[in-house]
PDB file of N, CA and C in Angstrom:
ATOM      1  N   UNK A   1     -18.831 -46.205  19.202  1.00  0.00           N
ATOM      2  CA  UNK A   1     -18.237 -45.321  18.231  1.00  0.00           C
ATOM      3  C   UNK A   1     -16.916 -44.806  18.823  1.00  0.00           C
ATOM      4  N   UNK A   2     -15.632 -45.165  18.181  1.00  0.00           N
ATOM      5  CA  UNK A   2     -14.710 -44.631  18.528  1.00  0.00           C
ATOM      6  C   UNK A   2     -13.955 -43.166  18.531  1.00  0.00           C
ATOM      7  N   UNK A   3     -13.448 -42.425  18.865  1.00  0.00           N
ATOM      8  CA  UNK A   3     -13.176 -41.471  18.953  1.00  0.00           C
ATOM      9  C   UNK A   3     -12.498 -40.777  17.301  1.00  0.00           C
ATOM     10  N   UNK A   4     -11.721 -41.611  16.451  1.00  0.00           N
ATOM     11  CA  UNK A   4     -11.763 -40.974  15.039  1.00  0.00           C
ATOM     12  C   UNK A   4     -12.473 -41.329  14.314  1.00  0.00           C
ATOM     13  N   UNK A   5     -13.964 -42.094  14.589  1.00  0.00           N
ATOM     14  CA  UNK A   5     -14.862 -42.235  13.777  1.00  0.00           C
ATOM     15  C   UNK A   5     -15.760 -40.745  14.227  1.00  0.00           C
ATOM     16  N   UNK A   6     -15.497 -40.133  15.392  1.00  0.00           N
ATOM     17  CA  UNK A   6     -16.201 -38.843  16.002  1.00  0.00           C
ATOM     18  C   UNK A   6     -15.978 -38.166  15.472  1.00  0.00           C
ATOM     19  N   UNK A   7     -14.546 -37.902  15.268  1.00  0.00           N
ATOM     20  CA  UNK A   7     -13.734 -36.695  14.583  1.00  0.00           C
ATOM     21  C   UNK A   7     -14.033 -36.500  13.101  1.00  0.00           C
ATOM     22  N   UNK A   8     -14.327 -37.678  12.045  1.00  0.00           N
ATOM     23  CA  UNK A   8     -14.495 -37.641  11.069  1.00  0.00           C
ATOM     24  C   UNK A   8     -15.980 -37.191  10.710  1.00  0.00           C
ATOM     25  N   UNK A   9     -16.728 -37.609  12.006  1.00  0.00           N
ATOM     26  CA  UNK A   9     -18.320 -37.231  11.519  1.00  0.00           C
ATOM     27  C   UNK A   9     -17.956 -35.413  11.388  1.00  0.00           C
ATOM     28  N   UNK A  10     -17.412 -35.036  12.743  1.00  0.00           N
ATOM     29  CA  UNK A  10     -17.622 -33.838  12.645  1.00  0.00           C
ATOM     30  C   UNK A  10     -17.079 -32.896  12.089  1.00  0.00           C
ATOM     31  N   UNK A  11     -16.034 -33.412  11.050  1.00  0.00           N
ATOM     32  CA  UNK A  11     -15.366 -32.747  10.019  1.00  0.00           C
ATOM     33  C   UNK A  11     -16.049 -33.008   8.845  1.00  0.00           C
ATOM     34  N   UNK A  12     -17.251 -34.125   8.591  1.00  0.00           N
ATOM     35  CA  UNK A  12     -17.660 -33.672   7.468  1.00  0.00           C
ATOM     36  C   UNK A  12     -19.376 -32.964   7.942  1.00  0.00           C
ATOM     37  N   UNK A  13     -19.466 -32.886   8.899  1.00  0.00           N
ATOM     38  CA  UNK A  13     -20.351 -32.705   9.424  1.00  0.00           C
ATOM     39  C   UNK A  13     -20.069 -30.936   9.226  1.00  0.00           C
ATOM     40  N   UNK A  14     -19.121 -30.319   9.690  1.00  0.00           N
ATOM     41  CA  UNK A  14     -18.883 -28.962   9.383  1.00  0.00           C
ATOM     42  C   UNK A  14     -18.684 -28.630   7.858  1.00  0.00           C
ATOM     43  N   UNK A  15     -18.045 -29.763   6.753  1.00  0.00           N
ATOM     44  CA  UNK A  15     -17.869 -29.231   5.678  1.00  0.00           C
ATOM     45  C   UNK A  15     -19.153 -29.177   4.934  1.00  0.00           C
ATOM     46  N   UNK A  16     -20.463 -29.709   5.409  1.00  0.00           N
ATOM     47  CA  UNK A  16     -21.747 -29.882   4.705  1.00  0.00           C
ATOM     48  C   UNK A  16     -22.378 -28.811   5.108  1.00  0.00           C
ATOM     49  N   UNK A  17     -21.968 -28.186   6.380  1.00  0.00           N
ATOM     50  CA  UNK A  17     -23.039 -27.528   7.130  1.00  0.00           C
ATOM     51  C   UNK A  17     -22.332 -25.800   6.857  1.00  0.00           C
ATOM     52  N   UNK A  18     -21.549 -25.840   6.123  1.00  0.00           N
ATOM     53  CA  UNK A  18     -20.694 -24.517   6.297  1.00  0.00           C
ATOM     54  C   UNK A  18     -20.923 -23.800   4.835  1.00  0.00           C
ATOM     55  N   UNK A  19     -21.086 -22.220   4.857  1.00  0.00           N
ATOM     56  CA  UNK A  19     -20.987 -22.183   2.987  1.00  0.00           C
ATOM     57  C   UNK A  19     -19.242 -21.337   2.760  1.00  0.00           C
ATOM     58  N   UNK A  20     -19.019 -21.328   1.202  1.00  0.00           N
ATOM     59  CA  UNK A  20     -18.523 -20.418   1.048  1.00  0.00           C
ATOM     60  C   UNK A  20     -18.177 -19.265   1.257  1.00  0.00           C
ATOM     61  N   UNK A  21     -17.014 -18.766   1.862  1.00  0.00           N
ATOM     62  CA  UNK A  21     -16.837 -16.954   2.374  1.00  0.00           C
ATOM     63  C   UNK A  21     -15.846 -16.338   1.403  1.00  0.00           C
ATOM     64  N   UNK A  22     -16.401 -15.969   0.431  1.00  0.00           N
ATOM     65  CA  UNK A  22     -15.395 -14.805  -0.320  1.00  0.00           C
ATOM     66  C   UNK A  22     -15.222 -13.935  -0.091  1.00  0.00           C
ATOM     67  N   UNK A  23     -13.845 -13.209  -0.035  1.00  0.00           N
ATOM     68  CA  UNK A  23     -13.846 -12.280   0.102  1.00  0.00           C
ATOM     69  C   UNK A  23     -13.882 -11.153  -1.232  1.00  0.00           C
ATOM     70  N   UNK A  24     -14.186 -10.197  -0.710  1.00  0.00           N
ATOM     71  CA  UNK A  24     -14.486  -8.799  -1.443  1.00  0.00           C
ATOM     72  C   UNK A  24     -13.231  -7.980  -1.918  1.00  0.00           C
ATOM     73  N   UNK A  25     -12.674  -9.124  -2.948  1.00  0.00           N
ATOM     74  CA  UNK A  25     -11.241  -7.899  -3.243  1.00  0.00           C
ATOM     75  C   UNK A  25     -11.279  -7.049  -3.520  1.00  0.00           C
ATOM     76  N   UNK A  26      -9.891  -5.667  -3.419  1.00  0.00           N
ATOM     77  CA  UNK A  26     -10.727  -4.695  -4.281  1.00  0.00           C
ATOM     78  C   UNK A  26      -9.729  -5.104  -5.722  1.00  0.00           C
ATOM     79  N   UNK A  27     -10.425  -4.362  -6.868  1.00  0.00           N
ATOM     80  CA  UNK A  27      -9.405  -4.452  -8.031  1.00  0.00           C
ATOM     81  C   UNK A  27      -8.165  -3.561  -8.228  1.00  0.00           C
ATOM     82  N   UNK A  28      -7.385  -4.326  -9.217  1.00  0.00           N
ATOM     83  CA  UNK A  28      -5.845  -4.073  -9.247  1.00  0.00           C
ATOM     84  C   UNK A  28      -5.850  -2.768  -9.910  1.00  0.00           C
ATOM     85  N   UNK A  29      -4.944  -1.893  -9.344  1.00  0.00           N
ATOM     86  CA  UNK A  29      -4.854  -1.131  -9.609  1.00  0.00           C
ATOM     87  C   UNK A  29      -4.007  -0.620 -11.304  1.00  0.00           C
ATOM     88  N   UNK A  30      -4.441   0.143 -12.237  1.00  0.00           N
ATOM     89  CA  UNK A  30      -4.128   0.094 -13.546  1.00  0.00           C
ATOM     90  C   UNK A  30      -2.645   0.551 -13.367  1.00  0.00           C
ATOM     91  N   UNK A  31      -1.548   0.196 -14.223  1.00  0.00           N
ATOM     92  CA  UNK A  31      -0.271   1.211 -14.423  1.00  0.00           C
ATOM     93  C   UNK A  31      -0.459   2.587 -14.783  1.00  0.00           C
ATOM     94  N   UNK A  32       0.723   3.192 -14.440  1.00  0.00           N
ATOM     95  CA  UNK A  32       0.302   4.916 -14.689  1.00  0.00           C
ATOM     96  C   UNK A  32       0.728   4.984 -15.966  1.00  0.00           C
ATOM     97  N   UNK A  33       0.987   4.423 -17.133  1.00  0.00           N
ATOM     98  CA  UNK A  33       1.063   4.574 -18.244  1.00  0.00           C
ATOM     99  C   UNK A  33       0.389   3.535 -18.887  1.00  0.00           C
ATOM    100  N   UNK A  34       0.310   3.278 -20.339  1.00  0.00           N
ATOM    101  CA  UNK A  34      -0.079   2.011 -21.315  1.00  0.00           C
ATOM    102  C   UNK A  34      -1.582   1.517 -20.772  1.00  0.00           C
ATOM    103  N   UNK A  35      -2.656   2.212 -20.358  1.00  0.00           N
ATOM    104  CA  UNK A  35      -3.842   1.573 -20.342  1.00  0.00           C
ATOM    105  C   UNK A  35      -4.696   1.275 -21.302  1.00  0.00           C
ATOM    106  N   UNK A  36      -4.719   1.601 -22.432  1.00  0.00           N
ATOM    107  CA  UNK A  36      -5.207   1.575 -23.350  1.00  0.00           C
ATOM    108  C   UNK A  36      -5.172   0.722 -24.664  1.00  0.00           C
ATOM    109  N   UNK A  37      -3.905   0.095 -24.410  1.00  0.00           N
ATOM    110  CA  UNK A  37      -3.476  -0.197 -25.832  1.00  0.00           C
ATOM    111  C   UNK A  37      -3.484  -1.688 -25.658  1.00  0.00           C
ATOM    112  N   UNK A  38      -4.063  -2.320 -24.965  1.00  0.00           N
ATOM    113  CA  UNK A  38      -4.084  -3.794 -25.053  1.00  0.00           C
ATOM    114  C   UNK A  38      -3.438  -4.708 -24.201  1.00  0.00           C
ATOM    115  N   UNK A  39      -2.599  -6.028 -23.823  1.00  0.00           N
ATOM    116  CA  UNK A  39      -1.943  -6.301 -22.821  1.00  0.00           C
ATOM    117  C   UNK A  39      -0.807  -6.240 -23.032  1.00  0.00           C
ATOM    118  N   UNK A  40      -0.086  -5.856 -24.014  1.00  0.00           N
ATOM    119  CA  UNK A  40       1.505  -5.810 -24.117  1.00  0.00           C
ATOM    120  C   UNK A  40       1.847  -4.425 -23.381  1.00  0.00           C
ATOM    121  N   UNK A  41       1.009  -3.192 -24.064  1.00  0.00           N
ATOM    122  CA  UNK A  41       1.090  -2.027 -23.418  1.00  0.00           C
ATOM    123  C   UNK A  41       0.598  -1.847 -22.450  1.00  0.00           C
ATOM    124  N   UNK A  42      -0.117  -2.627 -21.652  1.00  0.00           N
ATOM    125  CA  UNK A  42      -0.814  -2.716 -19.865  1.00  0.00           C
ATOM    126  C   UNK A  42       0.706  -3.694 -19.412  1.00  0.00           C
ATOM    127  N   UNK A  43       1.319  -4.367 -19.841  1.00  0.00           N
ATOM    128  CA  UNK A  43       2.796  -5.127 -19.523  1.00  0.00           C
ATOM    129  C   UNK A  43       3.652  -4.110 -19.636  1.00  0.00           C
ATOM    130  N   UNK A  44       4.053  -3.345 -20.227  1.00  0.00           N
ATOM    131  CA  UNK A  44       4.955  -2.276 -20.597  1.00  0.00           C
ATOM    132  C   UNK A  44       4.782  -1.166 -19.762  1.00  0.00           C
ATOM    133  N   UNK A  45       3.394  -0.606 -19.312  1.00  0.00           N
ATOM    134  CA  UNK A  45       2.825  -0.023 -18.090  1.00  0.00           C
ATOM    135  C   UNK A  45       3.460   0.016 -16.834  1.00  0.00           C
ATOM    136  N   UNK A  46       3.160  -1.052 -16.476  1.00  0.00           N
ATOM    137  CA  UNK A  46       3.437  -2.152 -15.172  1.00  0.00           C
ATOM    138  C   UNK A  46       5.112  -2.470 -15.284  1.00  0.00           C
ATOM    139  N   UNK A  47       5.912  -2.676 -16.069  1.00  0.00           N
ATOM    140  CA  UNK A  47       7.478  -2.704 -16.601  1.00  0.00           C
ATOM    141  C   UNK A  47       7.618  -1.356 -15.648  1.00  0.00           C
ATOM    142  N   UNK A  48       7.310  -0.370 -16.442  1.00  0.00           N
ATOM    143  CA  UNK A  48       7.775   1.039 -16.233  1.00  0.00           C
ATOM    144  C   UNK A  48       7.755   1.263 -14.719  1.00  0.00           C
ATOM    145  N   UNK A  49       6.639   0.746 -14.076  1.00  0.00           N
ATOM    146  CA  UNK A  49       6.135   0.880 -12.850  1.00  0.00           C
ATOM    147  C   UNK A  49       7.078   0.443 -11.827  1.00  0.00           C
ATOM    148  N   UNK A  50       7.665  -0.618 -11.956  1.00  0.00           N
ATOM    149  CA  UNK A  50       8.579  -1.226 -11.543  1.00  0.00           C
ATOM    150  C   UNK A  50      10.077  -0.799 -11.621  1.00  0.00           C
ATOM    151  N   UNK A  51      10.546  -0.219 -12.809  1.00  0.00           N
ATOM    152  CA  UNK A  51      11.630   0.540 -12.886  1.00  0.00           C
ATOM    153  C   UNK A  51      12.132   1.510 -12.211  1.00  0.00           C
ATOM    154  N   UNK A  52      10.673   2.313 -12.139  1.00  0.00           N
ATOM    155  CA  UNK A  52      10.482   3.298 -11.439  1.00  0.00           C
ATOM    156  C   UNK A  52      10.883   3.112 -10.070  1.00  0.00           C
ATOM    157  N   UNK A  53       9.955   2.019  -9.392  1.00  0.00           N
ATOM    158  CA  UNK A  53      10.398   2.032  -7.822  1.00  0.00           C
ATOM    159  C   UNK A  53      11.869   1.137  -7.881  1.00  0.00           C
ATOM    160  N   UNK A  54      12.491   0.825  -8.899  1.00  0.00           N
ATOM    161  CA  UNK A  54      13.988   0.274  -8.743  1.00  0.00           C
ATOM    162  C   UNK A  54      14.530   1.414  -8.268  1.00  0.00           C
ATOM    163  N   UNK A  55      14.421   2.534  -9.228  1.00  0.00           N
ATOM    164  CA  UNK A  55      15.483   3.871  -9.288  1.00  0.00           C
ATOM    165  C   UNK A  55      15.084   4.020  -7.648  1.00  0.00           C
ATOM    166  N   UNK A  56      13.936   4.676  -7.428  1.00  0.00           N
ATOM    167  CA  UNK A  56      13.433   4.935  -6.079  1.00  0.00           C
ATOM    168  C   UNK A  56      14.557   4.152  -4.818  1.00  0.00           C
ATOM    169  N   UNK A  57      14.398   3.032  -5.166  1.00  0.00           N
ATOM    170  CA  UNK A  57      14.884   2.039  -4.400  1.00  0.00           C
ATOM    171  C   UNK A  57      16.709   2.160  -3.949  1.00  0.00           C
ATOM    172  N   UNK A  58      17.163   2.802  -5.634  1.00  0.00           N
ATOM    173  CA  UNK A  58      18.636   2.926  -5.581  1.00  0.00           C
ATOM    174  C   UNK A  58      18.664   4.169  -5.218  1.00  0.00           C
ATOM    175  N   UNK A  59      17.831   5.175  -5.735  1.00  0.00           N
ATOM    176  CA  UNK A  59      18.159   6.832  -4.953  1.00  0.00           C
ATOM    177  C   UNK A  59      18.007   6.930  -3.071  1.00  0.00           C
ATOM    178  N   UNK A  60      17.265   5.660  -2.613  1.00  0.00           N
ATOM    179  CA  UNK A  60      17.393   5.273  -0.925  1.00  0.00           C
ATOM    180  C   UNK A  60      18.187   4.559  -0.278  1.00  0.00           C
ATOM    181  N   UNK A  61      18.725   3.929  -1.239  1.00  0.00           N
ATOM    182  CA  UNK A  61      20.521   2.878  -1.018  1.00  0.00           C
ATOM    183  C   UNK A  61      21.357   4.176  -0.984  1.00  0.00           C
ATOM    184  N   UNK A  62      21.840   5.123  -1.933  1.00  0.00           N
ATOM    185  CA  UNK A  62      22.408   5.841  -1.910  1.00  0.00           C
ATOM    186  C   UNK A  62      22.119   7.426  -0.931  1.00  0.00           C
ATOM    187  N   UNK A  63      20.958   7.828  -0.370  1.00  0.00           N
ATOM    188  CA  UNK A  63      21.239   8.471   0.703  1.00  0.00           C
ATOM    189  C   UNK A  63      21.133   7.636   1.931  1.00  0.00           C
ATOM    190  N   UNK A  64      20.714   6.443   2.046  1.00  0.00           N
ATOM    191  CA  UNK A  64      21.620   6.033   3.844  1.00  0.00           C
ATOM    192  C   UNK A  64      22.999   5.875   3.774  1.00  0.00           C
ATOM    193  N   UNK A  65      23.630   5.316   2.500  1.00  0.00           N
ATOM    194  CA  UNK A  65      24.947   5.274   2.721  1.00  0.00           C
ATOM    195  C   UNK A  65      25.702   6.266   2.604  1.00  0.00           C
ATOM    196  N   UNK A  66      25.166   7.546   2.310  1.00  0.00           N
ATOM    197  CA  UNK A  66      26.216   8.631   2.199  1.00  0.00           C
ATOM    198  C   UNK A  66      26.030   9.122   3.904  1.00  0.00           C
ATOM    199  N   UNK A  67      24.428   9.194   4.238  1.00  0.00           N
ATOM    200  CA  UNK A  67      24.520   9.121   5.687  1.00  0.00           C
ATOM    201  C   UNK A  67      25.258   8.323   6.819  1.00  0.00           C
ATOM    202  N   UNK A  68      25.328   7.368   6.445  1.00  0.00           N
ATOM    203  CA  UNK A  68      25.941   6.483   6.941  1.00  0.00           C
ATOM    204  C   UNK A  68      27.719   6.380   7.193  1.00  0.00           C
ATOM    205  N   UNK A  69      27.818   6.760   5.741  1.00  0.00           N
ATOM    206  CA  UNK A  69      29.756   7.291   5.496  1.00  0.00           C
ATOM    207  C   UNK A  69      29.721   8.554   6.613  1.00  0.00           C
ATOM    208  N   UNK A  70      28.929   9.507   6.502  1.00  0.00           N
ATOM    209  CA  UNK A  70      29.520  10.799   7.260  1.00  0.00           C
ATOM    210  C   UNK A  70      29.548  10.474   8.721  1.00  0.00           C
ATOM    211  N   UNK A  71      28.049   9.943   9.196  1.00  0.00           N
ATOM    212  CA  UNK A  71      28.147   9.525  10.842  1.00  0.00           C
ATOM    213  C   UNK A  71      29.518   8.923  11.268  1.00  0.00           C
ATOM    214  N   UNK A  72      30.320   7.816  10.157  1.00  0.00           N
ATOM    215  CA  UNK A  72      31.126   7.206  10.543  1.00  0.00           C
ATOM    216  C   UNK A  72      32.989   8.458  10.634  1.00  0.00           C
ATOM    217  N   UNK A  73      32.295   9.086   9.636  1.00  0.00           N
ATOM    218  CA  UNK A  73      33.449  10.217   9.721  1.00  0.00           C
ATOM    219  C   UNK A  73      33.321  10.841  10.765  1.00  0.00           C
ATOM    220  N   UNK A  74      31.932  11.727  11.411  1.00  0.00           N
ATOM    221  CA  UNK A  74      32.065  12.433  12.069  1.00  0.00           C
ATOM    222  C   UNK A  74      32.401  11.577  13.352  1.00  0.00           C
ATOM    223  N   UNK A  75      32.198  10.839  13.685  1.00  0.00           N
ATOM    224  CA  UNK A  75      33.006   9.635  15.033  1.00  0.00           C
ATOM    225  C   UNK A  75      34.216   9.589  15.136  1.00  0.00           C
ATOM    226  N   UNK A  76      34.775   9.338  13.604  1.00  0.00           N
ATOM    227  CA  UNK A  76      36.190   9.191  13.707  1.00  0.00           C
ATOM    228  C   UNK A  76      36.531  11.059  13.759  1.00  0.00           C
ATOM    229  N   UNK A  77      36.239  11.487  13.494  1.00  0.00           N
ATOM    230  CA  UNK A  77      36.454  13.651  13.762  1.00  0.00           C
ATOM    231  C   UNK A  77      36.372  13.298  15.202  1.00  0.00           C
ATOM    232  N   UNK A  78      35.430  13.118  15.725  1.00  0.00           N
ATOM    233  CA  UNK A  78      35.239  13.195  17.409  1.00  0.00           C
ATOM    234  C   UNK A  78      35.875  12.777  18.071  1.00  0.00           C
ATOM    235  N   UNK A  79      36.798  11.632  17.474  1.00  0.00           N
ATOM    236  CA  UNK A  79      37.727  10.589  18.057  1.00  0.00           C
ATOM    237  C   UNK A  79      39.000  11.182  17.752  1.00  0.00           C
ATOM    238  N   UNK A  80      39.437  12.316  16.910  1.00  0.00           N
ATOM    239  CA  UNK A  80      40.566  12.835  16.750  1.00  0.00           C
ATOM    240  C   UNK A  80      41.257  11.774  15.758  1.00  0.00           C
ATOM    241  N   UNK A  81      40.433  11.425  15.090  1.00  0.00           N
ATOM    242  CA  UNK A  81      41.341  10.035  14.331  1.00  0.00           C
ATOM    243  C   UNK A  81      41.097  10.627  12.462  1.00  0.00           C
ATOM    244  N   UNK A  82      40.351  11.762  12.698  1.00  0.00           N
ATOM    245  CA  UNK A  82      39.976  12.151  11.547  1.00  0.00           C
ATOM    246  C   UNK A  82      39.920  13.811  11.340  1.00  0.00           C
ATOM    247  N   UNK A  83      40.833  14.305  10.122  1.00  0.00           N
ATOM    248  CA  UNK A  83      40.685  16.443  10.343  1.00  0.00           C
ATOM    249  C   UNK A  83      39.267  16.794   9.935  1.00  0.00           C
ATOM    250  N   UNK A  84      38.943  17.752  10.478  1.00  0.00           N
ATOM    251  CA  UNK A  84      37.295  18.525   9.849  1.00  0.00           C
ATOM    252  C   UNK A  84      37.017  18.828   8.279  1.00  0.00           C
ATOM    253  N   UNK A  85      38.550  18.941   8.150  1.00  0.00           N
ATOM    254  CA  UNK A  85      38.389  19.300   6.365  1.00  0.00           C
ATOM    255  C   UNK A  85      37.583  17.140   5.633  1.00  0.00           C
ATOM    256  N   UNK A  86      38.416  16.118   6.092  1.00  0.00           N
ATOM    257  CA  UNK A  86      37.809  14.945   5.942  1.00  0.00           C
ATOM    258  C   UNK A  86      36.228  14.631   5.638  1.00  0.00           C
ATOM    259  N   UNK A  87      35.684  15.423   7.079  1.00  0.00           N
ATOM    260  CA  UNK A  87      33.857  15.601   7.369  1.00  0.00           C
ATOM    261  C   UNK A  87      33.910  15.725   6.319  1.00  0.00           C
ATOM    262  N   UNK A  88      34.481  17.500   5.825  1.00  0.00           N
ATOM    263  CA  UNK A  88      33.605  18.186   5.348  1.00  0.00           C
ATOM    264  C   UNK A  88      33.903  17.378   3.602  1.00  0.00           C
ATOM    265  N   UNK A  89      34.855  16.961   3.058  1.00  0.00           N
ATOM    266  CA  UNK A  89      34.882  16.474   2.181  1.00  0.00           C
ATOM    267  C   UNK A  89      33.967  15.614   2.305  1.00  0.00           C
ATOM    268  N   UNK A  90      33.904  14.132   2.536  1.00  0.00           N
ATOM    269  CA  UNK A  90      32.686  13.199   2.908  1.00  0.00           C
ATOM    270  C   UNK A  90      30.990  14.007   2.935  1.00  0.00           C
ATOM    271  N   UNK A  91      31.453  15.130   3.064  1.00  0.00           N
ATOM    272  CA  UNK A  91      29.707  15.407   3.804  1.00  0.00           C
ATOM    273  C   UNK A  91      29.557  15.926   2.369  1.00  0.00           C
ATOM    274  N   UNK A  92      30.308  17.079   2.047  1.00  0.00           N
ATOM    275  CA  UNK A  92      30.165  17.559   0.429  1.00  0.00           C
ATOM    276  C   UNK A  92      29.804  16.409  -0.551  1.00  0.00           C
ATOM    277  N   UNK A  93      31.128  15.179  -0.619  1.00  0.00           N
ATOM    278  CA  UNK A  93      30.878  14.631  -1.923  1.00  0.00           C
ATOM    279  C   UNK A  93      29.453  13.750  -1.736  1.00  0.00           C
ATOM    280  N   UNK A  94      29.227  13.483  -0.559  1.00  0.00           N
ATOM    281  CA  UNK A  94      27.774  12.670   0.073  1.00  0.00           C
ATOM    282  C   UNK A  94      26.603  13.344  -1.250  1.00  0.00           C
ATOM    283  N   UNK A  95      26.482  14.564  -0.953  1.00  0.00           N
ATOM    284  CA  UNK A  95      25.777  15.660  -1.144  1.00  0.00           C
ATOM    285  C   UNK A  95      25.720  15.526  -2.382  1.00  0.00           C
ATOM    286  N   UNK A  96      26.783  15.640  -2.932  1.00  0.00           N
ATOM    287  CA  UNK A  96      26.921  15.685  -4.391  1.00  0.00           C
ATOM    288  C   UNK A  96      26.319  14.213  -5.426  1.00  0.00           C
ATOM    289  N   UNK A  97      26.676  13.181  -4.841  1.00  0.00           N
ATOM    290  CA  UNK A  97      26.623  11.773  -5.030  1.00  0.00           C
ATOM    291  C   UNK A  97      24.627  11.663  -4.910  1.00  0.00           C
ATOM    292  N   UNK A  98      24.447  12.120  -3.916  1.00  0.00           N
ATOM    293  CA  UNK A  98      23.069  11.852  -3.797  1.00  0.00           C
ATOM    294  C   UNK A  98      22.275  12.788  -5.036  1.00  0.00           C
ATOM    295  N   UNK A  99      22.394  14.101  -5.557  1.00  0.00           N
ATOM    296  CA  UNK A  99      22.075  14.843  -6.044  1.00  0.00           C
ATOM    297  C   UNK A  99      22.529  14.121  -7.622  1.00  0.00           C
ATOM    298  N   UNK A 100      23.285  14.092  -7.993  1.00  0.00           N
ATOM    299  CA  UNK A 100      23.474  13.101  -9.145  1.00  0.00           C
ATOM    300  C   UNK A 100      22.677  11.960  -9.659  1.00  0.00           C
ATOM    301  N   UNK A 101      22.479  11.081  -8.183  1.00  0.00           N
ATOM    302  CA  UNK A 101      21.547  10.226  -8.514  1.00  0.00           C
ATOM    303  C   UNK A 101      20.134  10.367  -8.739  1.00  0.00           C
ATOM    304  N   UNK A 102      19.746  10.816  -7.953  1.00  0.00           N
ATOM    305  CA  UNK A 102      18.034  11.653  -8.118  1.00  0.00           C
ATOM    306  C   UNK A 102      18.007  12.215  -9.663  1.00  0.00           C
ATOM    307  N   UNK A 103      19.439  12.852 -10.210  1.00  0.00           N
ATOM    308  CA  UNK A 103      18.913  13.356 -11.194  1.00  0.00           C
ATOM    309  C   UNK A 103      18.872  12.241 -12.136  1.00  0.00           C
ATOM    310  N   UNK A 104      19.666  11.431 -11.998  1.00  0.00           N
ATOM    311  CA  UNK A 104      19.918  10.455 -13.518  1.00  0.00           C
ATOM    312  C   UNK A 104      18.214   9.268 -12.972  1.00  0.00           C
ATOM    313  N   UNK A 105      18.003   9.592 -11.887  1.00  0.00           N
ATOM    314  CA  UNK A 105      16.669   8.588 -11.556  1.00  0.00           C
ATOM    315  C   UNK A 105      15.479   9.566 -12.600  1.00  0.00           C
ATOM    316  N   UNK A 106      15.629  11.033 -12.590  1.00  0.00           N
ATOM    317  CA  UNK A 106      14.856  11.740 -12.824  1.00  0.00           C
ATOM    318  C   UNK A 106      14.780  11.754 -14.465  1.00  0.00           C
ATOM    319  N   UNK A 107      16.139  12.013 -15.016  1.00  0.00           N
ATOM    320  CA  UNK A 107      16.264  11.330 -15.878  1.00  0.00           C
ATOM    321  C   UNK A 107      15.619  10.053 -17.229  1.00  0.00           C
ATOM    322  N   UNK A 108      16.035   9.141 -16.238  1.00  0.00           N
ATOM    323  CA  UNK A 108      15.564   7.807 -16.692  1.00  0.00           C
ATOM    324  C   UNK A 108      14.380   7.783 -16.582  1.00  0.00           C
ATOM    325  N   UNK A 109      12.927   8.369 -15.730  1.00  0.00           N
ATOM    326  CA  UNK A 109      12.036   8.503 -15.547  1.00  0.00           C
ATOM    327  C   UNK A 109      11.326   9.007 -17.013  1.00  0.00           C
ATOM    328  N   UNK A 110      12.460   9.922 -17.308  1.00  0.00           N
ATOM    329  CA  UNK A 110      11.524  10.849 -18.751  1.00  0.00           C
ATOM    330  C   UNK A 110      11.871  10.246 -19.839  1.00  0.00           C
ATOM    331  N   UNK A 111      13.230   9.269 -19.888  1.00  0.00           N
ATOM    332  CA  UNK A 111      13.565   8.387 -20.988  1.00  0.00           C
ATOM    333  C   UNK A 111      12.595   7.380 -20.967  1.00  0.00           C
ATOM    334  N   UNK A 112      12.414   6.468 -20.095  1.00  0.00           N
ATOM    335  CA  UNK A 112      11.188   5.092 -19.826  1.00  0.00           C
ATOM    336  C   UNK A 112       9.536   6.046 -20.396  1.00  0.00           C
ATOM    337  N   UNK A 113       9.497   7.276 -20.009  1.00  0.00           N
ATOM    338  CA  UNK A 113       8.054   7.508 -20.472  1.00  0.00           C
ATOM    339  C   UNK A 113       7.951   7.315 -22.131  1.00  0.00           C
TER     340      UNK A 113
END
């Protein structure tokens, strides 16, 4: 008996001798809106759901980069390559920019419901 006539016994030799292992999923979790109304409105649910963590997603694009703009100001302040009034503009409109967005996320949140 040659050596891939071995290999083959014992690959079907394990697939006869082995059972099924399922696992224990848990179930999907429902959307926080549209459960009720059938699958267009369990789709429309799940839509919303997703929108939602878009905005999320863009209200966290927009505070690293306002963080991100000021660190780079305050370097160039430290470096004398930049006046304090600069910071403080950058750090203000940062402020402002981020606060805008949260709201129009907050917004759109109560329009999508």
């Amino acid at each position: 008996m040659g050596k891939a006539a071995m290999q083959a016994y014992v690959v079907v030799a394990s697939l006869l001798l082995t059972s099924s292992a399922w696992a224990a999923l848990p179930k999907m979790e429902a959307p926080s809106t549209g459960t009720d109304g059938g699958n267009l409105a369990t789709f429309k649910g799940y839509l919303y759901d997703a929108l939602i963590v878009v905005g999320l997603g863009l209200a966290t694009w927009a505070f690293l980069s306002v963080g991100s703009n000021t660190i780079a100001t305050y370097k160039a302040w430290r470096m004398q390559k930049a006046e304090l009034s600069e910071l403080g503009l950058v750090a203000g409109m940062g402020v402002a920019l981020v606060i805008l967005v949260l709201y129009l996320a907050n917004k759109a949140a109560a329009i999508l419901a």
